[in-house]
C-alpha atoms as a PDB file:
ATOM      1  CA  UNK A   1       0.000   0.000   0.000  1.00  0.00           C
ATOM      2  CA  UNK A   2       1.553   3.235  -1.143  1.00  0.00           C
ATOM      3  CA  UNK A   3       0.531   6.738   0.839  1.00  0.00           C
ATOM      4  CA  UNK A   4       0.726   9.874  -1.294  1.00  0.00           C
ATOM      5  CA  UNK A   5      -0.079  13.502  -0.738  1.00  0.00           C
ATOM      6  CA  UNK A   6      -3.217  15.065  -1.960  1.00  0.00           C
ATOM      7  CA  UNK A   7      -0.927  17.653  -3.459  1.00  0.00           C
ATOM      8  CA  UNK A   8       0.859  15.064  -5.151  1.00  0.00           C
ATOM      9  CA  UNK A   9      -1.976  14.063  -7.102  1.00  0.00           C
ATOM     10  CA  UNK A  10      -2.837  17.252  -7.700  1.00  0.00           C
ATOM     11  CA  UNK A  11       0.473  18.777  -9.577  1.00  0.00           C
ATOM     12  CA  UNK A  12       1.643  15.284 -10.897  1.00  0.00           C
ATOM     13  CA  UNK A  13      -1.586  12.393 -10.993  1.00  0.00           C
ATOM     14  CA  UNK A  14      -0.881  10.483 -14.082  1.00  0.00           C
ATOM     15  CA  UNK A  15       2.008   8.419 -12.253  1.00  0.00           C
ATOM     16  CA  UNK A  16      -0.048   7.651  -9.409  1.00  0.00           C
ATOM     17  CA  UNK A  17      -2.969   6.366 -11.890  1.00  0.00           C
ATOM     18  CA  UNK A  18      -0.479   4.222 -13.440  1.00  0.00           C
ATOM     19  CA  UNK A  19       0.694   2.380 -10.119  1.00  0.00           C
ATOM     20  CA  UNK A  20      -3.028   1.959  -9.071  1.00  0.00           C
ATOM     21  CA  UNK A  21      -2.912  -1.416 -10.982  1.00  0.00           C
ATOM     22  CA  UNK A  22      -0.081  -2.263  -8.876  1.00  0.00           C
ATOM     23  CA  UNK A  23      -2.217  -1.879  -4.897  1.00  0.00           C
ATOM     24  CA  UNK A  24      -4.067   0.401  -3.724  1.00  0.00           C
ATOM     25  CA  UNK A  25      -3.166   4.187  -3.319  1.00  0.00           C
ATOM     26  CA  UNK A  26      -3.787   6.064   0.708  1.00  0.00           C
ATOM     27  CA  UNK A  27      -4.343   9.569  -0.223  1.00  0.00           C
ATOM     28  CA  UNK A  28      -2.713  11.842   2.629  1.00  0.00           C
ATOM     29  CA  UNK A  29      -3.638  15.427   3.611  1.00  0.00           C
ATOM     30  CA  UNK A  30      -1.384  16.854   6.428  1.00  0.00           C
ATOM     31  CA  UNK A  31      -0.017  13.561   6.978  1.00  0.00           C
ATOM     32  CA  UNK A  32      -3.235  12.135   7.577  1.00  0.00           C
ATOM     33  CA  UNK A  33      -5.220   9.532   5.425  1.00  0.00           C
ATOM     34  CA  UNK A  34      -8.536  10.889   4.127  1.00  0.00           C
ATOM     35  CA  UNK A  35      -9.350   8.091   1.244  1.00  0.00           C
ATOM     36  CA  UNK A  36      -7.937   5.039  -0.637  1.00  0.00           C
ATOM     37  CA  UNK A  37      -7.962   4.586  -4.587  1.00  0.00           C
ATOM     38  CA  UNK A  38      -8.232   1.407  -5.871  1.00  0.00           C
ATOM     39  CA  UNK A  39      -7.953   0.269  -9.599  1.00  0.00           C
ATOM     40  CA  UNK A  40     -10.943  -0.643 -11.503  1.00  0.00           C
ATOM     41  CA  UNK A  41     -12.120  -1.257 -14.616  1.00  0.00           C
ATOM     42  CA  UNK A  42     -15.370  -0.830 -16.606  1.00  0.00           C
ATOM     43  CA  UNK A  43     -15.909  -4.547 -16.299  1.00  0.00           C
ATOM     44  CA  UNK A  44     -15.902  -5.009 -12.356  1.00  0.00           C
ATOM     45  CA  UNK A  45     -16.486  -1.534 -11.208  1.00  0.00           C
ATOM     46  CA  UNK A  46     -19.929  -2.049  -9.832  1.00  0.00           C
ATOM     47  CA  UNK A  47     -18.957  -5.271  -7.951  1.00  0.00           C
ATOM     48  CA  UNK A  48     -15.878  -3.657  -6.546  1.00  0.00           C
ATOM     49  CA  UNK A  49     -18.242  -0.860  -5.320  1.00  0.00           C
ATOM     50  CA  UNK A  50     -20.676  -3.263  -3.742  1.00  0.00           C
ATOM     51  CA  UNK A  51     -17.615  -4.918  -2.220  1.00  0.00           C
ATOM     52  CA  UNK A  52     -15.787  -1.600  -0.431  1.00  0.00           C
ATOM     53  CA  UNK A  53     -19.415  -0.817   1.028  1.00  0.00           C
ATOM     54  CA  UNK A  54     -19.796  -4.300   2.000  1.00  0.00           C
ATOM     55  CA  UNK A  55     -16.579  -4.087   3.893  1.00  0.00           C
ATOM     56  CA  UNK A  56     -17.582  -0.552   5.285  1.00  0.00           C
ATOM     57  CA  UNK A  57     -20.566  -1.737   6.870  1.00  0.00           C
ATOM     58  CA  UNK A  58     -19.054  -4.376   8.736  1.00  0.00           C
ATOM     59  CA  UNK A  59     -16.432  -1.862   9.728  1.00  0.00           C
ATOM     60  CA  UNK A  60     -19.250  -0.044  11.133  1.00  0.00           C
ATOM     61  CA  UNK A  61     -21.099  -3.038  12.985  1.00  0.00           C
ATOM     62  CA  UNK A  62     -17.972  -4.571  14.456  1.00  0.00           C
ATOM     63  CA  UNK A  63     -17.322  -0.794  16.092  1.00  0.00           C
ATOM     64  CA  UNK A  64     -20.861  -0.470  17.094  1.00  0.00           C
ATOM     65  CA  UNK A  65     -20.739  -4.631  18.764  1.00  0.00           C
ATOM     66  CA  UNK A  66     -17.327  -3.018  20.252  1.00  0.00           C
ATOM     67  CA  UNK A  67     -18.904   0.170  21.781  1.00  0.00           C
ATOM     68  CA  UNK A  68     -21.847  -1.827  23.107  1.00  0.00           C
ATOM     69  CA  UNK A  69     -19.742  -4.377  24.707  1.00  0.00           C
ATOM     70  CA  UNK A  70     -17.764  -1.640  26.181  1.00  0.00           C
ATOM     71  CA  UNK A  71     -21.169  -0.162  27.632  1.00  0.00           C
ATOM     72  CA  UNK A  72     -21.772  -3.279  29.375  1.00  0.00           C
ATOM     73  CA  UNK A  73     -24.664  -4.206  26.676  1.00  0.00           C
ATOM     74  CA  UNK A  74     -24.867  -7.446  25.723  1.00  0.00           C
ATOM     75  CA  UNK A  75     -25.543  -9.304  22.380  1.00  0.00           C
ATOM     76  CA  UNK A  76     -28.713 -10.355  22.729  1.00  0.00           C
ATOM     77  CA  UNK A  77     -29.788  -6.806  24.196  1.00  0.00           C
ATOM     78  CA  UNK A  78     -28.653  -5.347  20.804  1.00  0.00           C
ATOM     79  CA  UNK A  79     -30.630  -7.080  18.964  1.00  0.00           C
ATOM     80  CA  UNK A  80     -33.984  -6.732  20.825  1.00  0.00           C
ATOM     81  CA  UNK A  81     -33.426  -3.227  20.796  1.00  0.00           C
ATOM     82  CA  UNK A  82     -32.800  -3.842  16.575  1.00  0.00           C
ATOM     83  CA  UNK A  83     -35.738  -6.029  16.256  1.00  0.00           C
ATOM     84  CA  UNK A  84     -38.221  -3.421  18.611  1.00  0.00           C
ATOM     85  CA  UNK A  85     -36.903  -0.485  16.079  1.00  0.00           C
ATOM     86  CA  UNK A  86     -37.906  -2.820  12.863  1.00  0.00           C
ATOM     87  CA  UNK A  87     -41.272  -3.495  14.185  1.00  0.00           C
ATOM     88  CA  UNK A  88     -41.970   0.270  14.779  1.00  0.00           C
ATOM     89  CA  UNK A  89     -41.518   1.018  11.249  1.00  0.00           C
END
């Protein structure tokens, strides 16, 4: 995984396209990652999209199982509070 400035890509991109084939690309601003380029292509775009989100939500539930835990909540709790929320809509 290669880290580059956002003013890299900005004054000089087309190398950084190029290498994307290579990995993926952590773009940097003030030293601190803000996103990550991946290569695609027309073919599997839509499935690598589906993927990344996939991979973002369980990003999300794994922190929010984390937090709970930390809280003293447990398991089952979450998800009668999940399944009471469902019903109400």
């Amino acid at each position: 995984m290669e880290f580059v400035s956002s003013r890299e890509i900005r004054v000089n991109p087309k190398p950084i396209f190029e290498r994307l084939g290579e990995g993926e690309v952590v773009i940097t601003s003030r030293g601190k990652p803000v996103a990550l380029m991946l290569g695609v292509s027309g073919e599997d775009l839509e499935e690598t999209v589906r993927a990344v989100r996939r991979a973002k939500a369980e990003l999300a539930v794994s922190d929010m199982r984390r937090t709970a835990s930390a809280r003293g909540l447990k398991a089952e709790d979450v998800n009668v509070e999940i399944a009471a929320h469902r019903d109400e809509r």
